[in-house]
C-alpha atoms as a PDB file:
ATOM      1  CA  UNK A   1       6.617 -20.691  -2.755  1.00  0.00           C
ATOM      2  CA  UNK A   2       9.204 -18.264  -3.372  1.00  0.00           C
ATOM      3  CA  UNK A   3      11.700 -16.744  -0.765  1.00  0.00           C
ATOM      4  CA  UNK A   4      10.558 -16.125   2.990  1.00  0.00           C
ATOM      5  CA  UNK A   5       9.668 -11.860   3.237  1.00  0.00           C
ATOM      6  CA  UNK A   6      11.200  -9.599   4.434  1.00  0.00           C
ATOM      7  CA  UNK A   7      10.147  -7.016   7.078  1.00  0.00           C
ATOM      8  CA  UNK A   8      11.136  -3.965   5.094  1.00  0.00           C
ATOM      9  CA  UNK A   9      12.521  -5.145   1.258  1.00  0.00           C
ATOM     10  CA  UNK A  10      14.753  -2.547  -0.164  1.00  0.00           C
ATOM     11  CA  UNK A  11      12.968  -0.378  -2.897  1.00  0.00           C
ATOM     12  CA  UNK A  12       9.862   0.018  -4.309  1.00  0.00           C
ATOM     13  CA  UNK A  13       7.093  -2.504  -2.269  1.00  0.00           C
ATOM     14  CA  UNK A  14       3.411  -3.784  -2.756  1.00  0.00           C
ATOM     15  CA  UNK A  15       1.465  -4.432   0.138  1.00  0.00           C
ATOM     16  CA  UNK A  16      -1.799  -5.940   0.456  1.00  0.00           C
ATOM     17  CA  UNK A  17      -3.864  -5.023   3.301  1.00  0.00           C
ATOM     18  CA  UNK A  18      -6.620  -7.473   4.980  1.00  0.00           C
ATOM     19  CA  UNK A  19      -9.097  -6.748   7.519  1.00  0.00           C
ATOM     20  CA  UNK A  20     -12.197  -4.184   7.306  1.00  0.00           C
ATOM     21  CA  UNK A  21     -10.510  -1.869   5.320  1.00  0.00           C
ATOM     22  CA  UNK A  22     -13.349  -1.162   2.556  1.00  0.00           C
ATOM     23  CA  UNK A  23     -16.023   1.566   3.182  1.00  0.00           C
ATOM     24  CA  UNK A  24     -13.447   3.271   6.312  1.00  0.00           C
ATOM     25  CA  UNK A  25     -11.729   5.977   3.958  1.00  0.00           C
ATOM     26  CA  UNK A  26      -8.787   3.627   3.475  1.00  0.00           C
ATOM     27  CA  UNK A  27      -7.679   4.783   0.527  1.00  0.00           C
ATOM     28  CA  UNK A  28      -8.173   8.262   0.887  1.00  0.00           C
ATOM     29  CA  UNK A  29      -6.422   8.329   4.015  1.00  0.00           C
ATOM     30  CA  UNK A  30      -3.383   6.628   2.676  1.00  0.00           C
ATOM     31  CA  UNK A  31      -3.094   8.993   0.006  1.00  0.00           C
ATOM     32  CA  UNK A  32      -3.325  11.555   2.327  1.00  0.00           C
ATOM     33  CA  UNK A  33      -0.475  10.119   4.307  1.00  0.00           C
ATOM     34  CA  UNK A  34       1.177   9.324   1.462  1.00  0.00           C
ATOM     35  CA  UNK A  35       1.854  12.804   0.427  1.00  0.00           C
ATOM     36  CA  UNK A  36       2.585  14.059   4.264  1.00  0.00           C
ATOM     37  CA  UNK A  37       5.439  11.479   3.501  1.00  0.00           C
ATOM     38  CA  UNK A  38       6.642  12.190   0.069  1.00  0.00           C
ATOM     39  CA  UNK A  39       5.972   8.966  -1.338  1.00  0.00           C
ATOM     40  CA  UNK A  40       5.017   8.090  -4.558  1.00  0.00           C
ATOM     41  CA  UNK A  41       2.303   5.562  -6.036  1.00  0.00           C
ATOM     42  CA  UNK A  42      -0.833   4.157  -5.894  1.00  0.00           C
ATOM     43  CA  UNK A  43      -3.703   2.104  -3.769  1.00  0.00           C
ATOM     44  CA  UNK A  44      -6.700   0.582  -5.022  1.00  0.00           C
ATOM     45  CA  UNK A  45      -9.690  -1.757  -3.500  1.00  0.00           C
ATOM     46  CA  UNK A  46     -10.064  -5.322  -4.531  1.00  0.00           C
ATOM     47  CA  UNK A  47     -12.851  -7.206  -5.515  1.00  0.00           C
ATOM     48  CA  UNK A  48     -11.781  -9.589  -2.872  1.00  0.00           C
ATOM     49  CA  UNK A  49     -12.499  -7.065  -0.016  1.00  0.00           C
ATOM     50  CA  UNK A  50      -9.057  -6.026   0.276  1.00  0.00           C
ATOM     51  CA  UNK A  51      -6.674  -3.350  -0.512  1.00  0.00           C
ATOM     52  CA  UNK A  52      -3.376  -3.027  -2.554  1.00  0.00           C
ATOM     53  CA  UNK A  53      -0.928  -0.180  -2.811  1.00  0.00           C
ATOM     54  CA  UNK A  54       2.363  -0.141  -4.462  1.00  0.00           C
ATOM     55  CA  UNK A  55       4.368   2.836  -3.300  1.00  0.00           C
ATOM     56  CA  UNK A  56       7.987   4.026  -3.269  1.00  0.00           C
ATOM     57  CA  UNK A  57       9.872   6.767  -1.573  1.00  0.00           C
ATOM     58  CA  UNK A  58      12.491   7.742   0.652  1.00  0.00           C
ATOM     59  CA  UNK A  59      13.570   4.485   3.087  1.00  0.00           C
ATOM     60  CA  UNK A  60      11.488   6.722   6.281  1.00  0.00           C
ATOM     61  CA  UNK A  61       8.875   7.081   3.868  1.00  0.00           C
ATOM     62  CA  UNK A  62       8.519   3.841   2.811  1.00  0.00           C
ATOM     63  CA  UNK A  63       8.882   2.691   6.304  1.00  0.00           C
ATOM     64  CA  UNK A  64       6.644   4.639   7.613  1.00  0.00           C
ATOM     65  CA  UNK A  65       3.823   4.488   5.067  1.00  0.00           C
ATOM     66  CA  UNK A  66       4.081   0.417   5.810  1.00  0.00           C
ATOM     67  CA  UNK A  67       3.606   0.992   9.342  1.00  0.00           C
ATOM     68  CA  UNK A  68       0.241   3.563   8.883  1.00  0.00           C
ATOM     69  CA  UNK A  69      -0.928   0.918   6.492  1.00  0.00           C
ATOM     70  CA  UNK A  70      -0.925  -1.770   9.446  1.00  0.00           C
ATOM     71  CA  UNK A  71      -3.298   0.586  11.433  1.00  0.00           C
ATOM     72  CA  UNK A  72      -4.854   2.129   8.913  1.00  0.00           C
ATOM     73  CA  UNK A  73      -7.598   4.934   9.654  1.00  0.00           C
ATOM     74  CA  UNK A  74     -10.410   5.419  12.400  1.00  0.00           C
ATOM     75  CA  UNK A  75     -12.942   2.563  11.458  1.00  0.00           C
ATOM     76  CA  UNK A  76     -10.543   0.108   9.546  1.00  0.00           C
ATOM     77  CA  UNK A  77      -9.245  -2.480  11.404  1.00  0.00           C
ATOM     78  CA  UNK A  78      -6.255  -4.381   9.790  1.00  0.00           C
ATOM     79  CA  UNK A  79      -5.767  -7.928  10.300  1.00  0.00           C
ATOM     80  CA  UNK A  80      -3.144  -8.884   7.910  1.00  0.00           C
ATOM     81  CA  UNK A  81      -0.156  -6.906   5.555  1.00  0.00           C
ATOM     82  CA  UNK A  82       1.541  -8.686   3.244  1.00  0.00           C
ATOM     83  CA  UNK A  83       5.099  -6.726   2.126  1.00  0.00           C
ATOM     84  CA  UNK A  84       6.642  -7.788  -0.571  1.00  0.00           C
ATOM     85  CA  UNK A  85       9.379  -5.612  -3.281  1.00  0.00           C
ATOM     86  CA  UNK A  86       7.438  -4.507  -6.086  1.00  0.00           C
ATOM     87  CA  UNK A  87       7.890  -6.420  -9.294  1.00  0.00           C
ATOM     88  CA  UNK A  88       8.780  -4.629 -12.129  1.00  0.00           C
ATOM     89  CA  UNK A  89       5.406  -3.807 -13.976  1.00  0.00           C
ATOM     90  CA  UNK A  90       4.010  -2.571 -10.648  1.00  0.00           C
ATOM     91  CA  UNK A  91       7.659   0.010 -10.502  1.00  0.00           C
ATOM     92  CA  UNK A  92       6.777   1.313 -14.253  1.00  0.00           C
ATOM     93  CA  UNK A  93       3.293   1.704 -12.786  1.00  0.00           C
ATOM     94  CA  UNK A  94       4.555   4.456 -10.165  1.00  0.00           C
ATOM     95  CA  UNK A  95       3.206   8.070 -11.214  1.00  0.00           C
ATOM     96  CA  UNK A  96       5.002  11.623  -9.895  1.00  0.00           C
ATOM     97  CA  UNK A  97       2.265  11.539  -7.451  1.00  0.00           C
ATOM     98  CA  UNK A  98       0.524   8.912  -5.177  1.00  0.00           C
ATOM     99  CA  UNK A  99      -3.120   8.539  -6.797  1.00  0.00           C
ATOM    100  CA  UNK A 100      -5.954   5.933  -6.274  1.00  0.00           C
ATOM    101  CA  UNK A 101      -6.751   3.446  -8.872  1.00  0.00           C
ATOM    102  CA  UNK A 102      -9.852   1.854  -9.908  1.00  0.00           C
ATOM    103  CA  UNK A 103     -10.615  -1.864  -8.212  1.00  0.00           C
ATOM    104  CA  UNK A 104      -9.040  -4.354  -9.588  1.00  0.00           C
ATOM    105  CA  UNK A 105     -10.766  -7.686 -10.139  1.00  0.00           C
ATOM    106  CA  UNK A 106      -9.278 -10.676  -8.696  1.00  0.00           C
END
């Protein structure tokens, strides 16, 4: 389905994060980290149980906003990130700033 991933796609990405990583400050925390980095975008729960951020910054930003989303905060515990580039309605849907969205149904 598709092409295989890649580890770190160029650009803007969307990553969905699996694992307990509802009711642990998830969100919160990654906006918090987010703007330590400089990165721009968003996160959001799922109805699903999971959580989804599309973000975009400087290629150490990016980076390393991917690899604090496969830890995650005290009390999360990630057991799957998929990485993929952002497609282009979720690039027009990065702010100046890296906010939290409502839940999106799924």
């Amino acid at each position: 389905m598709g092409q295989p991933q890649q580890e770190h796609p160029e650009g803007p990405l969307h990553v969905l994060i699996r694992g307990r990583v509802q009711g642990v400050g998830f969100r919160e925390s990654m906006i918090f980290e987010a703007m330590r980095l400089g990165a721009r975008g968003w996160v959001r729960n799922r109805t699903d149980g999971n959580v989804e951020a599309v973000f975009d910054g400087s290629p150490a930003a990016r980076a390393s906003l991917l690899a604090w989303a496969r830890r995650g905060p005290d009390g999360a515990h990630v057991t799957e990130v998929e990485v993929r580039a952002a497609n282009a309605a979720e690039i027009t849907s990065i702010g100046a700033q890296f906010m939290r969205l409502p839940t999106a149904r799924v």
